[in-house]
Protein backbone atom coordinates (compact mmCIF):
# COMPACT_ATOMS: atom_id res chain seq x y z
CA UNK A 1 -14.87 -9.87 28.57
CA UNK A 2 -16.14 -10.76 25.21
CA UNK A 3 -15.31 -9.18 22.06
CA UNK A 4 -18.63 -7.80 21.78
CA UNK A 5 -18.52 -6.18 25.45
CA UNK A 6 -14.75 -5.07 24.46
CA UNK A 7 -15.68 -3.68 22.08
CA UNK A 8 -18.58 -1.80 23.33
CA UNK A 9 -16.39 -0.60 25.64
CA UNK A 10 -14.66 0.57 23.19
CA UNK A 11 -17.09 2.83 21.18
CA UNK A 12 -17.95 4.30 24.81
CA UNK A 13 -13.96 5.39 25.54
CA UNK A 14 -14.05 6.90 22.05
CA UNK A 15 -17.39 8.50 22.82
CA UNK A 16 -16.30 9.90 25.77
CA UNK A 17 -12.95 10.88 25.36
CA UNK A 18 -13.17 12.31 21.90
CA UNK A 19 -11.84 10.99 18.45
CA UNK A 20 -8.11 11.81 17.17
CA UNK A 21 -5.78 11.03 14.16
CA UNK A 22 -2.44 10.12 14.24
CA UNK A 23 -1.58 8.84 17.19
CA UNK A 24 -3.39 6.64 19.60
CA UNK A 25 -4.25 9.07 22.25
CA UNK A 26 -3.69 13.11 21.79
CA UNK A 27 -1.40 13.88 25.34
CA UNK A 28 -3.28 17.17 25.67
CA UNK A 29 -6.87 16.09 25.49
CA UNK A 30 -7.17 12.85 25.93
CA UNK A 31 -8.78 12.19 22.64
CA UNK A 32 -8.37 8.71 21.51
CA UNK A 33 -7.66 7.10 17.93
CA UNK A 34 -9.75 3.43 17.18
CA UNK A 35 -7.20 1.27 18.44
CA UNK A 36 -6.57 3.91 21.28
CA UNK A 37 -10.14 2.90 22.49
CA UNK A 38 -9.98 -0.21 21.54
CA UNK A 39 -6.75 -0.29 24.31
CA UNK A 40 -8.18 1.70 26.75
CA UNK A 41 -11.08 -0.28 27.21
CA UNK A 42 -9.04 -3.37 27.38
CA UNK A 43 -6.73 -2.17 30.09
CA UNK A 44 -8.49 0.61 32.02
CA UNK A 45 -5.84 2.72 31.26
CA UNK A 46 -4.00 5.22 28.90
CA UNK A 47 -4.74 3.80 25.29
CA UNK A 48 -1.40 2.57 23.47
CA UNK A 49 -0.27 -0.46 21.71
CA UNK A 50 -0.39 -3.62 24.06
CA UNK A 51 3.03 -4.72 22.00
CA UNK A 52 4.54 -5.20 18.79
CA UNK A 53 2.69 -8.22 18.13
CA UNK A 54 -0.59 -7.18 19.29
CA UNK A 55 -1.84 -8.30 15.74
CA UNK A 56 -2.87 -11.69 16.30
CA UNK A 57 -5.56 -11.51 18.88
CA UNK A 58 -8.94 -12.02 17.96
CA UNK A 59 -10.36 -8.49 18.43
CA UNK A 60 -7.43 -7.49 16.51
CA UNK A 61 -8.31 -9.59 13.63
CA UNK A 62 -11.95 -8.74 13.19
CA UNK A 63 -10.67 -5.17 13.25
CA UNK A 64 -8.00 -5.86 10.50
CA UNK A 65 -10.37 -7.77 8.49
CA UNK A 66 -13.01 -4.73 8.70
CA UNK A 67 -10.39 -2.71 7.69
CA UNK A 68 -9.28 -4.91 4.84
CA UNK A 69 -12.80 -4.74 3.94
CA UNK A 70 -13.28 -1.22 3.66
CA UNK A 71 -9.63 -0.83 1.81
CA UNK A 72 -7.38 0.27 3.63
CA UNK A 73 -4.02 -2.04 4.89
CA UNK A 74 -5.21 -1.78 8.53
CA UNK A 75 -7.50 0.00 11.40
CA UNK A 76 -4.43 2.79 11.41
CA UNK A 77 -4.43 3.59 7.76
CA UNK A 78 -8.79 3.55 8.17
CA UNK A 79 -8.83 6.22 11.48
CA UNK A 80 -6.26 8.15 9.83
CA UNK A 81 -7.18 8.56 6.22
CA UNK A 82 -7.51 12.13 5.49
CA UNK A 83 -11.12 13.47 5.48
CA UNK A 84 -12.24 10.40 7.97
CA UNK A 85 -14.94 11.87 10.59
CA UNK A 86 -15.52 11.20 13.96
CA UNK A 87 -18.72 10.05 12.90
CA UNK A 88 -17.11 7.13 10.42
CA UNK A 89 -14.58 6.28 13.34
CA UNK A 90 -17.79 5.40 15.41
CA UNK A 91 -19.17 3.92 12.30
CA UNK A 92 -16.21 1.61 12.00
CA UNK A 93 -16.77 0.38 15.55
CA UNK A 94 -20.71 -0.38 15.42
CA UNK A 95 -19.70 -2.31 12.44
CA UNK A 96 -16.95 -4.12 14.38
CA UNK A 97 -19.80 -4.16 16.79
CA UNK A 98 -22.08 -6.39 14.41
CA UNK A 99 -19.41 -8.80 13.28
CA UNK A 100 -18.53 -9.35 16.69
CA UNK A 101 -21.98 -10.47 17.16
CA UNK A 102 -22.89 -12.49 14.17
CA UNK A 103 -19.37 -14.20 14.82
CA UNK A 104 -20.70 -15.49 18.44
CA UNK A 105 -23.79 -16.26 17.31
CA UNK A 106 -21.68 -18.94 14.85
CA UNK A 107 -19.99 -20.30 17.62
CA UNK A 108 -23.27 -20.92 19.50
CA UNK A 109 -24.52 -22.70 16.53
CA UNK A 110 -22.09 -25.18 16.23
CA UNK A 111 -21.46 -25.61 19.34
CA UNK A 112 -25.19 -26.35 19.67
CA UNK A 113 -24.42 -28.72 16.82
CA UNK A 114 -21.96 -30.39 18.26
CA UNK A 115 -23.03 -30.34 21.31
């Protein structure tokens, strides 16, 4: 799966399930913080934390760096700020969504180049 499709995937678990703060999945509903979806959709399963290190994968980064971007220390500290909406949570995602994109479309172009 490619970041973009991950990702994707990712907006629709959030979509679906419902958006939450604080944790990455509330036991009760279901509802699912970013990185909750962003799990879920990556394993199929209940959204949590792949590991402790889970920070150096490549959808990890791109969601870091986005988070960076709009400052806050990471994806956590963005989905969790107090007055965040659902609506900025799915927001955060399209725009994940777009970088995800323009980043493949790099690759392709040097690869092309190099080709």
């Amino acid at each position: 799966m490619t970041i973009v499709e991950h990702l994707k995937k990712a907006k629709d678990e959030l979509l679906t399930r419902g958006w939450y703060q604080g944790d990455y999945v509330n036991p009760v509903t279901g509802e699912v913080c970013i990185m909750g979806a962003v799990n879920a959709a990556d394993q199929g399963a209940e959204p949590r934390c792949l590991d402790d290190d889970c920070d150096d994968t490549p959808i990890e980064l791109l969601l870091h760096g986005l988070a960076v971007r709009h400052w806050c220390r990471d994806v956590a500290e963005f989905n969790d700020a107090k007055g965040r909406t659902p609506e900025e949570a799915l927001a955060f995602l399209d725009e994940a969504i777009a970088l995800a994109i323009l980043q493949e479309s790099h690759v392709q172009a040097v690869g092309a180049l190099l080709g």
